[in-house]
Protein backbone atom coordinates (compact mmCIF):
# COMPACT_ATOMS: atom_id res chain seq x y z
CA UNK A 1 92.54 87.54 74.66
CA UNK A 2 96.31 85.96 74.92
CA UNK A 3 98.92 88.08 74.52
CA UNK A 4 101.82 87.60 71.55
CA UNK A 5 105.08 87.48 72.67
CA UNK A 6 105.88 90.73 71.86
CA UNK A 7 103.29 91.91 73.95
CA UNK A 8 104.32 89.81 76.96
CA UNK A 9 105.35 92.59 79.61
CA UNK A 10 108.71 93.39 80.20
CA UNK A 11 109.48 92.02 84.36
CA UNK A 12 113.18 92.58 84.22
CA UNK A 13 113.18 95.99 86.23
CA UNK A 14 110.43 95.09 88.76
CA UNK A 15 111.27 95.30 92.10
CA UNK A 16 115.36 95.23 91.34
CA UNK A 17 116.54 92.25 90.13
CA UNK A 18 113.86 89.89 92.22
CA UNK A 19 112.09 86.90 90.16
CA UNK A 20 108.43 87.19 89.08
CA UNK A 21 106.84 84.00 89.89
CA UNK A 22 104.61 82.36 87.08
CA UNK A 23 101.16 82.31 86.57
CA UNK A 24 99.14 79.92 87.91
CA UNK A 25 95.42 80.43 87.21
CA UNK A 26 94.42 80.38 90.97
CA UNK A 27 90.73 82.06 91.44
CA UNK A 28 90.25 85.48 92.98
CA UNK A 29 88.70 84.20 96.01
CA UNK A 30 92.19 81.97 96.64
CA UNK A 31 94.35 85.01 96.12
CA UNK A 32 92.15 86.73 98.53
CA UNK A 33 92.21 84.15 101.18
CA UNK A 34 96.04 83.70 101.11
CA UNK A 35 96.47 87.16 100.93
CA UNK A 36 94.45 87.81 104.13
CA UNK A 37 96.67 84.51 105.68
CA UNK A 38 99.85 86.57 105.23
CA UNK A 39 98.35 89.28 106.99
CA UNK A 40 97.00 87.45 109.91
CA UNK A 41 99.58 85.13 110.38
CA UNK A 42 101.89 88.49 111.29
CA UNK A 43 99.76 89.72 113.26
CA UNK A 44 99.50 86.25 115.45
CA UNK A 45 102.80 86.27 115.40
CA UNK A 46 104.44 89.64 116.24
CA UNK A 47 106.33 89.50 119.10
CA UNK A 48 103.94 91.58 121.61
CA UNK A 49 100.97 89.09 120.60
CA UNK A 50 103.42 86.62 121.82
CA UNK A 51 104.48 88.10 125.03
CA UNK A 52 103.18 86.24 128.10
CA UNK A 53 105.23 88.04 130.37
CA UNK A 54 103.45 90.85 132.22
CA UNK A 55 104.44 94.61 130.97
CA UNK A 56 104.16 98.11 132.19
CA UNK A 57 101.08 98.79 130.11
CA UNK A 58 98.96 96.06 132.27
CA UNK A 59 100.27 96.57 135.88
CA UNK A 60 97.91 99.61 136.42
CA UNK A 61 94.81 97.78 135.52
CA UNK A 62 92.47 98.87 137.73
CA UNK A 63 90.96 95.60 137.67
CA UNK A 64 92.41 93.11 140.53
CA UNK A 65 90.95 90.19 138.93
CA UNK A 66 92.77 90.83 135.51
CA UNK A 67 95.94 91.98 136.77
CA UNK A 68 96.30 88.49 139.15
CA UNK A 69 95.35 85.98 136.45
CA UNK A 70 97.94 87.77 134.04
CA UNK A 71 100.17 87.11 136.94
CA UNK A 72 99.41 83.59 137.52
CA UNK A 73 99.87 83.18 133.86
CA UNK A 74 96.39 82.51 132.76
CA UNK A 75 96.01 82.24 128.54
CA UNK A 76 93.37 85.08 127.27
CA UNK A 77 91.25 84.05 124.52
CA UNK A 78 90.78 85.92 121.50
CA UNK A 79 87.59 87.40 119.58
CA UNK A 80 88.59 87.52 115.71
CA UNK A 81 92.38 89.15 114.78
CA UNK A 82 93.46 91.51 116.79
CA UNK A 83 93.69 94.47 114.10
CA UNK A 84 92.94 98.02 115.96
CA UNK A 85 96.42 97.14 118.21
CA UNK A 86 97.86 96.29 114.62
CA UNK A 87 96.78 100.16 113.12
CA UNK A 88 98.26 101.44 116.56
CA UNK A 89 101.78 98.92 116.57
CA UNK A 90 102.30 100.52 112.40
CA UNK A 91 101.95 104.43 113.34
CA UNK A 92 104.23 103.57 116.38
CA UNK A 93 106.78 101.57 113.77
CA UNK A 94 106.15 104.90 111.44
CA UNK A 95 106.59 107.47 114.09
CA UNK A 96 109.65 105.58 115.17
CA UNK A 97 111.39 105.80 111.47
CA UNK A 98 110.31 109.64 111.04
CA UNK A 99 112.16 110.45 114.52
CA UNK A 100 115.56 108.20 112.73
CA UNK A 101 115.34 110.07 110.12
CA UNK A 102 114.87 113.68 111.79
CA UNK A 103 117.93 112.68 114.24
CA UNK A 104 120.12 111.54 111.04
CA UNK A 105 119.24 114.97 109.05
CA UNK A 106 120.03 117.45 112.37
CA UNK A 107 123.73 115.19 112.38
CA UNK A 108 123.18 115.73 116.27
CA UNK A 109 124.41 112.19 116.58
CA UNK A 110 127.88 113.34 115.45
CA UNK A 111 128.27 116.86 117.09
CA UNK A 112 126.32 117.75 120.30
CA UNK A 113 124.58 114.38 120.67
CA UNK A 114 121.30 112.63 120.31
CA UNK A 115 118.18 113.90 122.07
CA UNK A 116 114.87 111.77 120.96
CA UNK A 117 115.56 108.10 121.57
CA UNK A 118 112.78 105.42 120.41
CA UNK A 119 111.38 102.55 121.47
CA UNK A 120 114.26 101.93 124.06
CA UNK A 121 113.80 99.04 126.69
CA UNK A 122 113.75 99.94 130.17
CA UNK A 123 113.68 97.88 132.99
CA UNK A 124 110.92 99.36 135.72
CA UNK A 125 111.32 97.22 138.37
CA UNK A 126 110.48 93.97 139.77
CA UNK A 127 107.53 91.68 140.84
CA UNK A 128 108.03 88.42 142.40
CA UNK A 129 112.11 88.96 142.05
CA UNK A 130 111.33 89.21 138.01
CA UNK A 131 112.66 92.22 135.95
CA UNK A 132 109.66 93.90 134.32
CA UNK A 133 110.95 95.70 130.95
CA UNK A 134 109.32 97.50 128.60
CA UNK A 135 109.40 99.78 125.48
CA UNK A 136 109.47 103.73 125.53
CA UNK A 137 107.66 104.70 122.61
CA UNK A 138 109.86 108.23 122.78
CA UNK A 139 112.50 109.62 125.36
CA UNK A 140 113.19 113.24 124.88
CA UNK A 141 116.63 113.76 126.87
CA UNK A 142 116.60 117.52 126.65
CA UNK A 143 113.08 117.86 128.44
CA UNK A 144 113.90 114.97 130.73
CA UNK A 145 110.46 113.36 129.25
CA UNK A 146 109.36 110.27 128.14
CA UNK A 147 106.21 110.47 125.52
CA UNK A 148 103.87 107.29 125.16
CA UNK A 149 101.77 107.29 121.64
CA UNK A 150 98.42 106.10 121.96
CA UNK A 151 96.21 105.40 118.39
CA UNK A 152 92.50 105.99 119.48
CA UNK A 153 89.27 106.25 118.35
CA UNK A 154 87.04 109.61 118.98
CA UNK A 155 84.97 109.00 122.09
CA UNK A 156 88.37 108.21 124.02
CA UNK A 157 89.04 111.61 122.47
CA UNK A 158 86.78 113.33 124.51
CA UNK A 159 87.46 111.25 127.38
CA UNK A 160 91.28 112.11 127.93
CA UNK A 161 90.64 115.52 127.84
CA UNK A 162 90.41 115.86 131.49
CA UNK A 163 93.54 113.57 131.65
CA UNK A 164 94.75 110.12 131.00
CA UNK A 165 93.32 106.67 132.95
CA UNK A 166 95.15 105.59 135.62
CA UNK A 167 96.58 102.34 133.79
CA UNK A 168 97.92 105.02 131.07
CA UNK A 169 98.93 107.06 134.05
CA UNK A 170 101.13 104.16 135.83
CA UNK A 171 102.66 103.21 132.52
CA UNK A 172 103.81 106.17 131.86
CA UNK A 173 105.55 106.56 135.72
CA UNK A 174 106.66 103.38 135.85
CA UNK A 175 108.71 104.37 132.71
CA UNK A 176 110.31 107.47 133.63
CA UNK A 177 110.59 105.79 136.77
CA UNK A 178 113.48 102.92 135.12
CA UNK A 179 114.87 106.04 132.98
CA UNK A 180 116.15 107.43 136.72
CA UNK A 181 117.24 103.81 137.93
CA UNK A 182 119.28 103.55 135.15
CA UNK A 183 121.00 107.19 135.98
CA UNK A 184 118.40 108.76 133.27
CA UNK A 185 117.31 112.08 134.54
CA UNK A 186 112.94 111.97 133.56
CA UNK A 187 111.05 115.08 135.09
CA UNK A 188 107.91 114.60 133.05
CA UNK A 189 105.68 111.95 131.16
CA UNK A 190 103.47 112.71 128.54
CA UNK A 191 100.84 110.99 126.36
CA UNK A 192 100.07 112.09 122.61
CA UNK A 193 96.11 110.55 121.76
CA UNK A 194 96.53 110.58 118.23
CA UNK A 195 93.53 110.29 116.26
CA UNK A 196 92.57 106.98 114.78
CA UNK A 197 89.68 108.18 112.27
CA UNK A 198 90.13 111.81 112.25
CA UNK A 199 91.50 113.62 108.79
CA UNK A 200 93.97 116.05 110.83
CA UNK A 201 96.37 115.74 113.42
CA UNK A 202 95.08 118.87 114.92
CA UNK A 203 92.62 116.59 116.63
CA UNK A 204 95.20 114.94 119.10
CA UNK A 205 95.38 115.22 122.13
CA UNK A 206 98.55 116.39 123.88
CA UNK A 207 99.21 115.58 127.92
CA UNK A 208 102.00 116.11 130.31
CA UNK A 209 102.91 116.18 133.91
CA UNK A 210 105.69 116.18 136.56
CA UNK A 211 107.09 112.65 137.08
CA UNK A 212 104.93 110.48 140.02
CA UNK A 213 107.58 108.10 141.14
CA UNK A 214 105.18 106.85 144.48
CA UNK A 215 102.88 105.80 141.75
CA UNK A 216 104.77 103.80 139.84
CA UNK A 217 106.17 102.46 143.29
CA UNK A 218 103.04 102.00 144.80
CA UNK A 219 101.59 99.79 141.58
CA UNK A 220 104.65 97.42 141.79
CA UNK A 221 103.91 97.03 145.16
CA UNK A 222 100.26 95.92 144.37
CA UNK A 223 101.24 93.49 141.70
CA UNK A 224 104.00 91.56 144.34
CA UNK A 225 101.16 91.52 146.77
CA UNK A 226 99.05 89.76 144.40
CA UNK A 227 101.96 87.37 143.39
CA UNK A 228 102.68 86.62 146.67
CA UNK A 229 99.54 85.73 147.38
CA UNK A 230 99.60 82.72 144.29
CA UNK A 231 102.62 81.92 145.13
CA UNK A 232 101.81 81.14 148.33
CA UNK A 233 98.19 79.52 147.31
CA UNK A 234 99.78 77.21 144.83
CA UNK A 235 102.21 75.88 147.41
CA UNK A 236 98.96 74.99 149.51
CA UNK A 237 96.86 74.09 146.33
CA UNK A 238 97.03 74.95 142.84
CA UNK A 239 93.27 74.40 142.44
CA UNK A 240 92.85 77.24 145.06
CA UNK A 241 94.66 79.79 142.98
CA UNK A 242 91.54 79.28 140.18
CA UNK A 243 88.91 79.96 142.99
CA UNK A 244 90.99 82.88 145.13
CA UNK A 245 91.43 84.92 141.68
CA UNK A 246 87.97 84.59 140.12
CA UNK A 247 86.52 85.58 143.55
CA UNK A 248 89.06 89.03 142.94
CA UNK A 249 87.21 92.33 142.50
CA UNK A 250 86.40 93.13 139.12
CA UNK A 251 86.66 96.93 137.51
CA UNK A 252 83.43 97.37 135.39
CA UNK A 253 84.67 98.63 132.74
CA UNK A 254 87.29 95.92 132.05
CA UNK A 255 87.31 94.32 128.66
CA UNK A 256 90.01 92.07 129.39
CA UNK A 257 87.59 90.26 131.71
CA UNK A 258 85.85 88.40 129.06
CA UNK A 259 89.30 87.15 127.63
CA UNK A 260 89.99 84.89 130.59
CA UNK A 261 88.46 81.02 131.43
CA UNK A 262 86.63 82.84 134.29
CA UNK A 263 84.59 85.45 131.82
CA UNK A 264 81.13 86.85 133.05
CA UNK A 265 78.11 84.99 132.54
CA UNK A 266 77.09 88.37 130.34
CA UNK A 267 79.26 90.35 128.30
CA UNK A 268 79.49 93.96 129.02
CA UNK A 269 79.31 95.82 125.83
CA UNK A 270 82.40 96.44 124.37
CA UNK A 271 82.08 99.78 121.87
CA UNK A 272 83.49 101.85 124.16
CA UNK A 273 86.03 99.61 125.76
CA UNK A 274 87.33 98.82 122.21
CA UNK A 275 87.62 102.21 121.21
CA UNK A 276 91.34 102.82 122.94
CA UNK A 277 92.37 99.12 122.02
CA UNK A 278 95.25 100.59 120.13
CA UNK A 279 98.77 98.27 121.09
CA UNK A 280 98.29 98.04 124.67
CA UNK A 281 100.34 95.50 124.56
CA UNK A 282 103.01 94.63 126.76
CA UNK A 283 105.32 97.22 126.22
């Protein structure tokens, strides 16, 4: 059925005063496709799946092999588009705007001063005589806290109840850890596990403790010990560096393994390991 001109619809108020683009006639299965391709192609090319610079939310992989080859600069493959860090990098962008808008309604900016700050870059130290710098997800000035959101699925859940890993642990003190360098005072890190899949928020998982500046200390130190070491193997021979780091010891439950040129012979299964894939990007 065509429609008559006085049935044609009426575009003038959509979306302000924006153009409506004409009809073309392109099958569903087209639309589809390019409609996916928009999606995708932000995702490939937001700035964290960018980064090749090491952040805080890799240097306390427990895994040596991982952390060096990210050091040495090594390019990780991908399986498919990366979308659980994308459902984790939009509730950070929402959280983000619903803390804005809180700060703007309390007027605290104008009369006794701000005290959530988001997604503020910190520098945490260095490796190699390189500033590391990362992202805060929240820094609450009148608990002297930083927060770090994590988007996760329900068997990491039930893990975290007993406490956070140690990579989530080293992020979070290497953090609080550039709040005090940069005259900052941070007395406490926390991590909220927000529920992925769950209906409720009542479901997340809330963590805190005092401040651990030796750990964050102690991690750098790691990481410059491993860049020293390729440093000083590519002055020798590059093709050493290749060798030295795949012969590094390996944390079993690393997923990041299979990502590099060097990946195991046979894939450890990944169902758990993908579960807390949420942005842990370089932050």
């Amino acid at each position: 059925m065509t429609l008559t001109a006085a049935e044609e619809p009426d575009t003038s108020d959509w979306i302000g005063a924006s153009r409506v683009g004409a009809f073309t006639g392109i099958s569903p299965d087209q639309g589809l496709k390019e409609a996916r391709g928009v999606i995708e192609n932000a995702i490939t090319n937001h700035p964290r799946s960018l980064q090749k610079k090491i952040g805080p939310s890799e240097i306390g992989t427990p895994c040596d092999h991982c952390l060096a080859a990210k050091l040495a600069g090594w390019e990780q493959t991908e399986q498919g588009v990366a979308w659980l860090p994308t459902i984790g990098t939009a509730v950070h962008a929402w959280i983000e705007q619903a803390f804005l808008i809180h700060e703007a309604d309390s007027n605290r900016p104008h009369t006794t001063g701000r005290r959530w700050f988001t997604e503020r870059s910190v520098m945490v130290g260095h490796i190699g005589g390189q500033e590391i710098w990362g992202s805060t997800d929240l820094l609450d000035v009148a608990a002297g806290m930083t927060v770090d959101w994590k988007v996760v699925g329900p068997s990491t859940l039930r893990t975290v109840k007993t406490g956070p890993s140690e990579v989530y642990r080293v992020q979070a003190d290497l953090y609080a850890k550039g709040w005090n360098d940069a005259g900052v005072r941070v007395d406490h890190v926390a991590i909220a596990y927000l529920p992925r899949n769950a209906v409720t928020l009542d479901q997340a998982v809330w963590w805190h403790a005092p401040h651990d500046r030796s750990r964050a200390e102690a991690a750098l130190e790691r990481a410059n010990r491993l860049h020293n070491n390729i440093r000083a193997l590519t002055a020798l021979n590059p093709d050493a560096v290749t060798t030295w780091i795949s012969g590094l010891p390996r944390d079993s439950h690393c997923y990041d393994c299979a990502r590099y040129q060097d990946k195991p012979e046979t894939p450890k299964r990944r169902d758990s390991m993908l579960d807390d894939l949420f942005t842990n990007t370089n932050k």
